[in-house]
Protein backbone atom coordinates (compact mmCIF):
# COMPACT_ATOMS: atom_id res chain seq x y z
CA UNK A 1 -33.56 81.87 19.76
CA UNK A 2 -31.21 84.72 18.24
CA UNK A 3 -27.84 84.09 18.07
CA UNK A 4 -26.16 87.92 19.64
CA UNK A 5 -22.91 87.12 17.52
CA UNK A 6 -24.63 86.56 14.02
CA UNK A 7 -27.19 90.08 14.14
CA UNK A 8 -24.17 91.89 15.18
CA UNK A 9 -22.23 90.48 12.41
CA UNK A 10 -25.38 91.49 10.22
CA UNK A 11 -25.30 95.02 11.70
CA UNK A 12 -21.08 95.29 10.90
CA UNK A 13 -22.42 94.00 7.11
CA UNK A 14 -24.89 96.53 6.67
CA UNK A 15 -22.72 99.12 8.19
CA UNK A 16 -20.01 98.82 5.63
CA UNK A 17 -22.90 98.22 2.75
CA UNK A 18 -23.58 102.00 3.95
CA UNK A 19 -19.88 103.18 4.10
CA UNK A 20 -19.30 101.85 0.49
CA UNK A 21 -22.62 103.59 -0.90
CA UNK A 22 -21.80 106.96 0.71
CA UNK A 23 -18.25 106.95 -0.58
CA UNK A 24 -19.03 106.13 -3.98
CA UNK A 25 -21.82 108.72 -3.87
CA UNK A 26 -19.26 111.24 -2.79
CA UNK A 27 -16.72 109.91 -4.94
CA UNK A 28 -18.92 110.37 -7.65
CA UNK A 29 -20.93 113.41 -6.39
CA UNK A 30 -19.06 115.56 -9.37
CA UNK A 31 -19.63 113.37 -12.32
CA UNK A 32 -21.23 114.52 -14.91
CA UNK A 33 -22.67 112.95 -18.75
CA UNK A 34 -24.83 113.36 -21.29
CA UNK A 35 -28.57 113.10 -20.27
CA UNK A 36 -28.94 110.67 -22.63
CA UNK A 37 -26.52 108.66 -21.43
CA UNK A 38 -28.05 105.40 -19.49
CA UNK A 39 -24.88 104.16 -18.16
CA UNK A 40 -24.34 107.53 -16.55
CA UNK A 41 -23.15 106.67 -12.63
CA UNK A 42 -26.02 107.92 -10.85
CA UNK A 43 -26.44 108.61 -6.76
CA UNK A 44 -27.03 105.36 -4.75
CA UNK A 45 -29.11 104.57 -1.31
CA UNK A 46 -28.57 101.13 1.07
CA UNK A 47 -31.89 99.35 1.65
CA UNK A 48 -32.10 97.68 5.31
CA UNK A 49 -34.62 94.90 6.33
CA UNK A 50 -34.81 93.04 9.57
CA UNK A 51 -34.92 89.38 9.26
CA UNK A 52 -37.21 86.72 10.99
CA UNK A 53 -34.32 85.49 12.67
CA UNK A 54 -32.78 88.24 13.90
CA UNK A 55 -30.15 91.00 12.31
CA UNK A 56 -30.63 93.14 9.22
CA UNK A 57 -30.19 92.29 5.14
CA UNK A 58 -28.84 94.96 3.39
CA UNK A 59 -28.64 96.27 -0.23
CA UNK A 60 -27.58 98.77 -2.88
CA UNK A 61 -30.44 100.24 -5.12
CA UNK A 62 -30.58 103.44 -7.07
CA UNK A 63 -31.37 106.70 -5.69
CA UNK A 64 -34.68 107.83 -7.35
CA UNK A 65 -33.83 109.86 -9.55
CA UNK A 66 -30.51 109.42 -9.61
CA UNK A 67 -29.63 111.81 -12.19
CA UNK A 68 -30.72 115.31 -12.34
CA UNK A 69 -29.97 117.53 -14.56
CA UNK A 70 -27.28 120.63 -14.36
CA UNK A 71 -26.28 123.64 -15.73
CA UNK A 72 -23.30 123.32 -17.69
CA UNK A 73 -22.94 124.68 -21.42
CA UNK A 74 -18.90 124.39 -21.41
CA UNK A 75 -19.31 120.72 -20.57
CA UNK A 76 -18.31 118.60 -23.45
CA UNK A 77 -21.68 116.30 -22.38
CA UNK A 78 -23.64 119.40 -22.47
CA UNK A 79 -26.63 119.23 -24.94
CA UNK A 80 -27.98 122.33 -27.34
CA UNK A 81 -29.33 124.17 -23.91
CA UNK A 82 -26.05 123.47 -21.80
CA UNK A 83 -27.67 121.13 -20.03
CA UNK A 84 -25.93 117.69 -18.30
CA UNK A 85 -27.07 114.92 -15.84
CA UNK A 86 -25.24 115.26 -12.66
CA UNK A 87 -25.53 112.84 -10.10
CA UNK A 88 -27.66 113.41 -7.32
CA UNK A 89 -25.96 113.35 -4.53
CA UNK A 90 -26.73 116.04 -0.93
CA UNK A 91 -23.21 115.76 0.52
CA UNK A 92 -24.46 116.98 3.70
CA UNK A 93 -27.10 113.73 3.65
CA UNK A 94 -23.93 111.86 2.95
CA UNK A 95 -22.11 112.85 5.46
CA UNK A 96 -25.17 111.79 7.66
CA UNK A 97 -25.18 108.06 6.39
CA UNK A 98 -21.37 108.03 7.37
CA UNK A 99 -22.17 109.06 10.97
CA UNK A 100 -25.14 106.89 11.10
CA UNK A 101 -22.75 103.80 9.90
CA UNK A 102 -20.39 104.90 12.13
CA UNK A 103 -22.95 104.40 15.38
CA UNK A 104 -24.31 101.30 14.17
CA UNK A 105 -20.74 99.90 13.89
CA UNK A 106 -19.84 101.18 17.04
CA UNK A 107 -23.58 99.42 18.84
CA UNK A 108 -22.81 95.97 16.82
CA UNK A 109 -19.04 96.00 17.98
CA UNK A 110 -20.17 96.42 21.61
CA UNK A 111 -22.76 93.84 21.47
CA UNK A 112 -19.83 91.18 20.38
CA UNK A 113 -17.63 92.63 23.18
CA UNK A 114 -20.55 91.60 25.71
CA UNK A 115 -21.34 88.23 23.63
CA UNK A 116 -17.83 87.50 24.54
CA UNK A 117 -17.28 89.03 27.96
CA UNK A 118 -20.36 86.78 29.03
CA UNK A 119 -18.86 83.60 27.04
CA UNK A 120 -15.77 84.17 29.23
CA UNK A 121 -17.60 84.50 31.83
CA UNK A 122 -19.36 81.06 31.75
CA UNK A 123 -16.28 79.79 30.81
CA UNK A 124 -15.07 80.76 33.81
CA UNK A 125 -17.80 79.19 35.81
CA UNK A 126 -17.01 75.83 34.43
CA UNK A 127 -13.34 76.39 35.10
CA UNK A 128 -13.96 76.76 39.17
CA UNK A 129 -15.54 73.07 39.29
């Protein structure tokens, strides 16, 4: 059987998993370094799964590729063409996964509102015996 309350709780995770990727991406959506660098902070993505048991497993994994490389010859990090690894990050496509979190929030709050509303109401049930 699936228990309502524990997928929605795995939906509010994996929502949050999403807000937290697409604000660092944005946070970071202006960094630059050397494309040589390896430590550079590149662009991130949240990877969802469904489980056998009902709700969703969620992780953070980089974007592919998550650096790309930028015009900048001013740029301290630049290299002998002017050249710098920017993070790739579409803020439009961000602002996309924060509306999509948003909705999925929104669906895994109401399902706990109903989980309860029909707890209360068998509760209730009991209560007029």
């Amino acid at each position: 059987m699936i228990d309502a309350t524990s997928t929605a709780l795995s939906g509010l995770n994996a929502a949050s998993r999403q807000v937290e990727t697409a604000a660092s991406n944005i946070a970071n959506s202006t960094t630059t370094s050397s494309l040589e660098d390896s430590t550079a902070v590149g662009a991130l993505e949240t990877a969802q799964s469904s489980l056998e048991t009902g709700g969703v497993q969620s992780g953070v994994i980089p974007k592919s590729p998550g650096i790309i490389e930028s015009f900048a010859p001013n740029s301290p990090f630049a290299n002998s063409e002017g050249l710098v690894g920017s993070s790739n990050v579409n803020l439009a496509e961000e602002a996309i996964n924060l509306k999509l979190a948003e909705t999925a929030y929104k669906a895994n709050v109401s399902t706990l509102k109903a989980v309860n509303e029909i707890n209360d109401a068998l509760l209730d049930i009991f209560d007029d015996d």
